[in-house]
N, C-alpha and C. Protein backbone atom coordinates (compact mmCIF):
# COMPACT_ATOMS: atom_id res chain seq x y z
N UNK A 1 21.80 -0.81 -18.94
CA UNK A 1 21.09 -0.07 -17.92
C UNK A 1 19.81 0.55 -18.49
N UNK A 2 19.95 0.64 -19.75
CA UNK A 2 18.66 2.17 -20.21
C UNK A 2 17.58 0.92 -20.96
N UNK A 3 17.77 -0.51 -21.19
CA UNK A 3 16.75 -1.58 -21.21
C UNK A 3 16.50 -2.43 -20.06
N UNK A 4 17.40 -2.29 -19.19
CA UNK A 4 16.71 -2.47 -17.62
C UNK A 4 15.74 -1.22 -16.88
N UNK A 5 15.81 -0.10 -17.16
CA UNK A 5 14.60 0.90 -16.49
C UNK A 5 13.71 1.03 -17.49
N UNK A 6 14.30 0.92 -19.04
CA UNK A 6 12.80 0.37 -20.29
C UNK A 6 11.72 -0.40 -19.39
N UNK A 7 12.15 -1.89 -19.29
CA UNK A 7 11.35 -2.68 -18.36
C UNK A 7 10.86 -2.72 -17.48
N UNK A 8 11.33 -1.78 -16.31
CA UNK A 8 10.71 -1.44 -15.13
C UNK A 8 9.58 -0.41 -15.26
N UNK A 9 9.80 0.45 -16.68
CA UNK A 9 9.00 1.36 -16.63
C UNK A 9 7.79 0.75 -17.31
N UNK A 10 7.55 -0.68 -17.77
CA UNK A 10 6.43 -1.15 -18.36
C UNK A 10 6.04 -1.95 -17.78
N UNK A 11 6.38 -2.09 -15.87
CA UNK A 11 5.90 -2.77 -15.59
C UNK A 11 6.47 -4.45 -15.48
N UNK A 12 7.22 -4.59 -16.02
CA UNK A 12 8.04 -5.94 -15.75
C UNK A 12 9.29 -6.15 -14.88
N UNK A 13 9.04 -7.85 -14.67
CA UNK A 13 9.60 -8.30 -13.30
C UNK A 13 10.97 -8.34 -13.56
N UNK A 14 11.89 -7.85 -12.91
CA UNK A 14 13.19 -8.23 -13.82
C UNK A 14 14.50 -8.45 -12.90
N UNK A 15 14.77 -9.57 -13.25
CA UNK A 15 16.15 -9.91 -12.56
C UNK A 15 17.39 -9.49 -13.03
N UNK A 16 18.80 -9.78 -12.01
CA UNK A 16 19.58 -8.63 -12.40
C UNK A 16 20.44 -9.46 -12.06
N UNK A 17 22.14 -10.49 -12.36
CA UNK A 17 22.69 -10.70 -12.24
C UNK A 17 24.25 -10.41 -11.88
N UNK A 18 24.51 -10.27 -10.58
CA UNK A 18 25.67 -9.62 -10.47
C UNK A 18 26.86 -10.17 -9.99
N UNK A 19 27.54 -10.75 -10.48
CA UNK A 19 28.44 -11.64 -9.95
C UNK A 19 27.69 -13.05 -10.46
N UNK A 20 28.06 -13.66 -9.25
CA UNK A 20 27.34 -15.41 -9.03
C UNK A 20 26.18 -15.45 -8.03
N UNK A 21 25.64 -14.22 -7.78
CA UNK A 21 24.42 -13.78 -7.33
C UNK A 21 23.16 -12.74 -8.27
N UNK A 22 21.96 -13.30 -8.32
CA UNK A 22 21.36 -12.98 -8.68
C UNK A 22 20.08 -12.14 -7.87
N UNK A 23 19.82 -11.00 -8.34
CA UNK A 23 18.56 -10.46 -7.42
C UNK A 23 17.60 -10.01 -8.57
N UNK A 24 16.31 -9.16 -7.34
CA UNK A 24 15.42 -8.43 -8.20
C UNK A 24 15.81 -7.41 -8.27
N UNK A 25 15.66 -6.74 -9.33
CA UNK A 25 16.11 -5.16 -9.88
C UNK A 25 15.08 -4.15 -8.80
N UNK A 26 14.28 -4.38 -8.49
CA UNK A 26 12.59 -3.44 -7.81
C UNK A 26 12.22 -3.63 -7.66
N UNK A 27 11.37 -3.59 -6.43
CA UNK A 27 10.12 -4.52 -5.93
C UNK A 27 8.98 -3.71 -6.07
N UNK A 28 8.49 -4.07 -7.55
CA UNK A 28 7.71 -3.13 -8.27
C UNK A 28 6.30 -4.10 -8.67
N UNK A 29 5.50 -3.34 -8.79
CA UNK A 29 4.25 -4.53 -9.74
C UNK A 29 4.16 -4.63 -10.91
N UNK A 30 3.08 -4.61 -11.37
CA UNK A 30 2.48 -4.27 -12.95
C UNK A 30 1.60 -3.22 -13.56
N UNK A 31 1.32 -2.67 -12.07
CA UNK A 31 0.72 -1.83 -13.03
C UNK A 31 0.91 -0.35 -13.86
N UNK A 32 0.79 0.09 -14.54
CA UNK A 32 1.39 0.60 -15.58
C UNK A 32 0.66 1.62 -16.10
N UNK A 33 -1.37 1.54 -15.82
CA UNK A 33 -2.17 2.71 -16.11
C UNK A 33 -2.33 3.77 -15.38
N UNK A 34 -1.48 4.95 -15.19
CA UNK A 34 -2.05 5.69 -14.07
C UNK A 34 -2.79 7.11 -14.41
N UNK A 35 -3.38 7.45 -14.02
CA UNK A 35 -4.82 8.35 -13.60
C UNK A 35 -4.40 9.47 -12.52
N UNK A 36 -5.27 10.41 -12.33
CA UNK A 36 -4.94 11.40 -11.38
C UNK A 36 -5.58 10.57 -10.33
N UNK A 37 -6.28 9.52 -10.06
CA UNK A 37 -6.56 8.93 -9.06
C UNK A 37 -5.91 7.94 -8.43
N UNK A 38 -5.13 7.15 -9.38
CA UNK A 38 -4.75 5.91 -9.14
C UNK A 38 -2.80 6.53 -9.52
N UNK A 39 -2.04 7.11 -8.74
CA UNK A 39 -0.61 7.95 -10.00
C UNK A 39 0.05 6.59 -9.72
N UNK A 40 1.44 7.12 -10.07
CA UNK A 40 2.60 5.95 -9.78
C UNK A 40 3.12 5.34 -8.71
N UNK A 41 2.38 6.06 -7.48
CA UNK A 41 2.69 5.45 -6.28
C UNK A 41 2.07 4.20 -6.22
N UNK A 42 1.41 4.03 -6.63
CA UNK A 42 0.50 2.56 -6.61
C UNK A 42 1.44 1.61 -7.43
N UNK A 43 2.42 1.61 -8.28
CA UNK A 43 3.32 0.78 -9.27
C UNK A 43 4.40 0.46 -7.72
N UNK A 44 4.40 0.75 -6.92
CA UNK A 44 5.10 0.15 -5.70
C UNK A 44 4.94 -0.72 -5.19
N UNK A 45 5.19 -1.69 -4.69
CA UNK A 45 4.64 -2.57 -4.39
C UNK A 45 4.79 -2.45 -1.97
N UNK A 46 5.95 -2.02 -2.33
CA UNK A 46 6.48 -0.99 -0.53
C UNK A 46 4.95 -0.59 -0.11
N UNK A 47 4.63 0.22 -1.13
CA UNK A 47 3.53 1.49 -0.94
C UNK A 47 2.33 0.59 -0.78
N UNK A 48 1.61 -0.75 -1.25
CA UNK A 48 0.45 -0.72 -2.20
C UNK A 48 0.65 -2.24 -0.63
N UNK A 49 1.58 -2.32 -0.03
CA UNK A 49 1.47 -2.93 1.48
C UNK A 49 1.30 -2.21 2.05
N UNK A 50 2.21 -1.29 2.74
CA UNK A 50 1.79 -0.07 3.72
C UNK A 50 0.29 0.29 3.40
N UNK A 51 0.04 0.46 2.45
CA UNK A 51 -1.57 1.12 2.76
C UNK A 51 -2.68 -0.41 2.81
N UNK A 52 -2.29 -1.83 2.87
CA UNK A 52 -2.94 -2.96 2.71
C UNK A 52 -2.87 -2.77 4.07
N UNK A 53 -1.80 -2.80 4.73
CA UNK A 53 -2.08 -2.95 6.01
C UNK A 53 -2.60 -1.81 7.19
N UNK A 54 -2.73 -0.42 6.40
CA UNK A 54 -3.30 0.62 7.07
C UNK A 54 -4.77 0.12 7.18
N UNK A 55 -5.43 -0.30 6.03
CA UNK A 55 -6.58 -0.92 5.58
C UNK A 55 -6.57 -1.73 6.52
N UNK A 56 -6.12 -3.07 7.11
CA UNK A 56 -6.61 -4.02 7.78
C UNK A 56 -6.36 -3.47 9.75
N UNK A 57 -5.17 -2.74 9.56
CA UNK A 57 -5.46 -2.62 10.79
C UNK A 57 -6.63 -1.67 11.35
N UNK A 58 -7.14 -0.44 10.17
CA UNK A 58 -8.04 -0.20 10.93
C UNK A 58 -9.43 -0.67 10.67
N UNK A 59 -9.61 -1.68 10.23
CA UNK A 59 -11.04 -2.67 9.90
C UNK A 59 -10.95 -3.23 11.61
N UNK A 60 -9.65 -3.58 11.79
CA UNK A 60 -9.52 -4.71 13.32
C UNK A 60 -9.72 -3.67 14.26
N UNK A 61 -9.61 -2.54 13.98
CA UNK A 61 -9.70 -1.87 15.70
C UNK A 61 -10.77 -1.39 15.15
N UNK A 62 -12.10 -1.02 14.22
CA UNK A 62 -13.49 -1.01 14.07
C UNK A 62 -14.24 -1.74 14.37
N UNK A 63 -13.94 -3.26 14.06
CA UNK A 63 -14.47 -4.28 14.42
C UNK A 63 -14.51 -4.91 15.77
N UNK A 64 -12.89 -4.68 16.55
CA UNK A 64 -12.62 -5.32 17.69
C UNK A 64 -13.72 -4.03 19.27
N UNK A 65 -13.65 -2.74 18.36
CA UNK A 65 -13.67 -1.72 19.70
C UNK A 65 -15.15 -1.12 19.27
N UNK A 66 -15.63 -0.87 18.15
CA UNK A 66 -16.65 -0.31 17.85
C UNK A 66 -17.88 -0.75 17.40
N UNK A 67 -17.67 -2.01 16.26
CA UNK A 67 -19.20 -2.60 15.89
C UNK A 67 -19.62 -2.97 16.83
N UNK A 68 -21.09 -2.59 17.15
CA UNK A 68 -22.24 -3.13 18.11
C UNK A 68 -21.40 -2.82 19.55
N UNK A 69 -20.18 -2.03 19.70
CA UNK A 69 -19.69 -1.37 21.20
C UNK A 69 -20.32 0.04 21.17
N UNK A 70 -20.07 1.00 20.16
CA UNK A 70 -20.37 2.38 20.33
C UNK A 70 -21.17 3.10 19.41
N UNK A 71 -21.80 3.54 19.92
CA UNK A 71 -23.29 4.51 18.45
C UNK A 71 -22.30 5.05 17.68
N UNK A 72 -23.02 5.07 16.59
CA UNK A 72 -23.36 5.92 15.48
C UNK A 72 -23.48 7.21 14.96
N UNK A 73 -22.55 8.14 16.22
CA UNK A 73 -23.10 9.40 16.49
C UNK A 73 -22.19 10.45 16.57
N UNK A 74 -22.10 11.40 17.07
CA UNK A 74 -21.08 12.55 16.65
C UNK A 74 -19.98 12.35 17.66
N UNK A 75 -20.00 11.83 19.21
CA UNK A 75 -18.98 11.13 20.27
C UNK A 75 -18.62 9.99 19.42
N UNK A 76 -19.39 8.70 18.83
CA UNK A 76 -18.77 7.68 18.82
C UNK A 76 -17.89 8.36 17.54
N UNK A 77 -18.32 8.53 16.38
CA UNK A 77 -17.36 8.95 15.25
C UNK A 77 -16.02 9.74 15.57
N UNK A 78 -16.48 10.95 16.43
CA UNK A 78 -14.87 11.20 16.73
C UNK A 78 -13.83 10.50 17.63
N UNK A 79 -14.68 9.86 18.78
CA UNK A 79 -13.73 8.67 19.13
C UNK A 79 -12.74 7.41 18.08
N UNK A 80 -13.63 7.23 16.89
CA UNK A 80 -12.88 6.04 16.46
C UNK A 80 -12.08 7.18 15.39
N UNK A 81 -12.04 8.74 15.14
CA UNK A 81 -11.45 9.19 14.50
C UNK A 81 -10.12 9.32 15.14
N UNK A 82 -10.25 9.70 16.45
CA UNK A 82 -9.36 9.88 16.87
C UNK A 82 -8.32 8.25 17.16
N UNK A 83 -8.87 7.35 17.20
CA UNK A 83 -8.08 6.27 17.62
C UNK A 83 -7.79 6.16 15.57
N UNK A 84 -7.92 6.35 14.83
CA UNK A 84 -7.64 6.37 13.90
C UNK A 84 -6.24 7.51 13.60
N UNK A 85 -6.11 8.36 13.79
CA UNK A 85 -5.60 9.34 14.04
C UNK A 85 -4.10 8.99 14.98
N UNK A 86 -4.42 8.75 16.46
CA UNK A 86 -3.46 7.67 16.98
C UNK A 86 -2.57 6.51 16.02
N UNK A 87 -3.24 5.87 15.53
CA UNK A 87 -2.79 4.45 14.47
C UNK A 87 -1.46 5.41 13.86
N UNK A 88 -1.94 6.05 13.01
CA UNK A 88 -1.45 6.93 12.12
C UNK A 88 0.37 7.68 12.89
């Protein structure tokens, strides 16, 4: 057990045999440098989707409702804040 979380804690992929079934130990990544910017939530791989797809969905409702639909201005910004806000 204490060289199976060794490995997870450096970042490696690691399978786990239990029985006549085999799985993944964590659905973890690689990365392994963390920063007060970048901490360990990012070594998730759960986490580092959830925010891939926070990212794309709100590019699609910028793109689909706002480029070249609504100014640039203190109404249009809090409108797409607020539909941002909504998402959320």
């Amino acid at each position: 057990q204490i060289q199976l979380e060794e490995a997870l804690k450096t970042g490696k992929f690691i399978f786990h045999k239990v029985g006549d079934e085999v799985h993944v130990l964590e659905d973890i990544n690689t990365f392994v440098s963390f920063t007060d910017d970048k901490n360990d939530d990012f070594s998730s791989n759960q986490s580092v989707r959830v925010l891939d797809q926070i990212a794309n969905d709100i590019a699609t409702l910028f793109n689909t409702k706002y480029l070249g639909k609504v100014p640039n201005d203190a109404a249009g910004r809090i409108s797409f804040w607020n539909d941002v806000v909504k998402h959320h």
